[in-house]
Protein backbone atom coordinates (compact mmCIF):
# COMPACT_ATOMS: atom_id res chain seq x y z
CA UNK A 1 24.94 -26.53 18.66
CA UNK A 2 23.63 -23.98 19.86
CA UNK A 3 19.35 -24.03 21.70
CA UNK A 4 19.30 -20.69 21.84
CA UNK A 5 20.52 -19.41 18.58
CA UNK A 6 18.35 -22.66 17.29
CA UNK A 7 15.31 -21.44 18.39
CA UNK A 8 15.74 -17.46 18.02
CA UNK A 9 16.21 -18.86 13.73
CA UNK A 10 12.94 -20.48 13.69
CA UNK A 11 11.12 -18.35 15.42
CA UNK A 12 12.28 -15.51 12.49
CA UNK A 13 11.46 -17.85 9.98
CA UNK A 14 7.90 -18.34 11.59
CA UNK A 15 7.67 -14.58 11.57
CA UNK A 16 8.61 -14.09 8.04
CA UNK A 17 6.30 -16.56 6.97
CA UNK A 18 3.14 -14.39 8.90
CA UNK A 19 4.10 -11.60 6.63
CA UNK A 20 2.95 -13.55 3.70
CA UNK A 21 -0.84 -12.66 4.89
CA UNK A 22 0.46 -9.01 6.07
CA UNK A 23 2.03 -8.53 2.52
CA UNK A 24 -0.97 -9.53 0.91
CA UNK A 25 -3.40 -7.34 2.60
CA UNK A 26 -0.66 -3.99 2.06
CA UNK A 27 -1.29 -5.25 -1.59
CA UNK A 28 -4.95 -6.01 -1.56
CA UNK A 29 -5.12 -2.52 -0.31
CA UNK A 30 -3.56 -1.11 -3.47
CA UNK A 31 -6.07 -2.84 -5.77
CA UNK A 32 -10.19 -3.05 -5.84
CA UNK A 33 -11.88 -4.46 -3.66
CA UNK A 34 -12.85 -7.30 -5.83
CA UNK A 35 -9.40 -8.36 -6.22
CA UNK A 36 -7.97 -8.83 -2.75
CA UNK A 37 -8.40 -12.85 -2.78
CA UNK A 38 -6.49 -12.42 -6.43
CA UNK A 39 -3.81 -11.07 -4.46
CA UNK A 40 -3.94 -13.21 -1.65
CA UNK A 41 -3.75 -16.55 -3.49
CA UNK A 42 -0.91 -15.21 -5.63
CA UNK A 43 1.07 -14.75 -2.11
CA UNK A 44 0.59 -18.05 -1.26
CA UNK A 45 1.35 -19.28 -4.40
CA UNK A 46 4.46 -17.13 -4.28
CA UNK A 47 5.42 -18.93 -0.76
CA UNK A 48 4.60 -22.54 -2.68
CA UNK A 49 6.86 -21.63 -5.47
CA UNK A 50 9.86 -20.27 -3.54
CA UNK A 51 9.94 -22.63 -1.25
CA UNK A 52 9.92 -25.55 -3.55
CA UNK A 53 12.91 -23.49 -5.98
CA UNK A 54 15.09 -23.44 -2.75
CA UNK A 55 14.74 -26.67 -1.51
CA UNK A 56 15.40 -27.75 -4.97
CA UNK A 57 18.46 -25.62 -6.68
CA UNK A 58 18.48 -22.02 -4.79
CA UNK A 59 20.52 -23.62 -2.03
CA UNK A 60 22.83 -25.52 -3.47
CA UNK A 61 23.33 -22.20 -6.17
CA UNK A 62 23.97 -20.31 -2.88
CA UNK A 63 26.42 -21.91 -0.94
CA UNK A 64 26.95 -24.74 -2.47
CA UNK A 65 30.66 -25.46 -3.64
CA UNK A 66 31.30 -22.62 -6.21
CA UNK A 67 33.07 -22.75 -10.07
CA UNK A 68 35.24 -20.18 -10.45
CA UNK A 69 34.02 -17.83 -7.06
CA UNK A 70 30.69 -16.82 -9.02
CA UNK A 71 28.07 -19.01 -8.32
CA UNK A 72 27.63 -22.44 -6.57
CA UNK A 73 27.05 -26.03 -7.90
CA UNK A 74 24.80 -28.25 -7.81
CA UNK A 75 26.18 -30.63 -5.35
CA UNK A 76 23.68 -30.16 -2.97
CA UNK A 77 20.51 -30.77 -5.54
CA UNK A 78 17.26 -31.19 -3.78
CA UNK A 79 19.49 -30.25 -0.10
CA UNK A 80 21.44 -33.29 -0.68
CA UNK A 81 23.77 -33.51 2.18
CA UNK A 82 21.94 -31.06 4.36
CA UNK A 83 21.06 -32.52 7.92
CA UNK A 84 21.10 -31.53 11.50
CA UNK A 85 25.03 -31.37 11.81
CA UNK A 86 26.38 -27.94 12.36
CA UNK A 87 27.29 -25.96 9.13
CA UNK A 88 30.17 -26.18 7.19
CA UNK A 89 31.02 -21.98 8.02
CA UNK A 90 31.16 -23.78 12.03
CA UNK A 91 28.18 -21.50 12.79
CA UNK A 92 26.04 -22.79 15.76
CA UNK A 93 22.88 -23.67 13.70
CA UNK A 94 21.94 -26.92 12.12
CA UNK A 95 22.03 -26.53 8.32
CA UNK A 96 18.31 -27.43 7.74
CA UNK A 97 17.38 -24.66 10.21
CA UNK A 98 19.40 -22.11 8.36
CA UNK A 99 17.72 -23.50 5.00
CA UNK A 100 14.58 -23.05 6.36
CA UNK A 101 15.42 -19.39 7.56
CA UNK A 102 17.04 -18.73 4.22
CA UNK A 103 14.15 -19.84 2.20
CA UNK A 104 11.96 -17.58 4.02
CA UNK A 105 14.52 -14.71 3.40
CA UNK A 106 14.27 -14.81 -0.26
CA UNK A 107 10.45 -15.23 -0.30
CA UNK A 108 10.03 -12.03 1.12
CA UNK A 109 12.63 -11.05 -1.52
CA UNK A 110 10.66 -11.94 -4.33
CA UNK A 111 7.29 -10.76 -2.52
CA UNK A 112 9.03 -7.30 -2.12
CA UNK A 113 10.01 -6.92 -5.47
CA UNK A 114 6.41 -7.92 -7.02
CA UNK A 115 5.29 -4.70 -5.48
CA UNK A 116 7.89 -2.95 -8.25
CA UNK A 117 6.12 -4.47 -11.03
């Protein structure tokens, strides 16, 4: 394992998870006035949600073992089997630091694309 690679993850993680606020005040300023805690709450509700899908069945539906090269299993149900060891891929970052990264990368995902609807 790698510290440095380690730490440069979590730190992105950290910073993804700031825009949560950021994203909800570049939406709050798209609405009244009256409705920027509306918009706020539904952020961090967002974040709740998100994180609790991927910990649950968005990981293992990622990169979990696949059927038929389309879409993963659920082996790895509630990040069963996900611990501090290096990654399968033999990438230099402990699996439930890359979770953590990854679950941030699909909340802002999902916060991006509200801004479509």
């Amino acid at each position: 394992m790698n510290a440095a690679d380690t730490a440069f993850v979590l730190i992105s993680a950290a910073l993804v998870m700031l825009m949560t606020p950021g994203l909800a005040l570049f939406y709050g300023g798209m609405v009244r006035s009256k409705n920027i805690l509306s918009v706020l709450m539904q952020c961090f509700i967002i974040l709740g949600i998100i994180s609790v899908e991927w910990s649950l069945w968005g990981y293992t539906m990622a990169f979990g073992p696949d059927h038929g090269g389309i879409i993963g299993g659920l082996t790895m149900f509630g990040l069963k089997g996900v611990g501090i060891e290096e990654s399968i891929r033999k990438i230099a970052i402990p699996m439930d630091k890359r979770v953590m990264h990854n679950v941030k990368g699909e909340l802002t995902s999902q916060q991006y694309g509200e801004a479509g609807q």
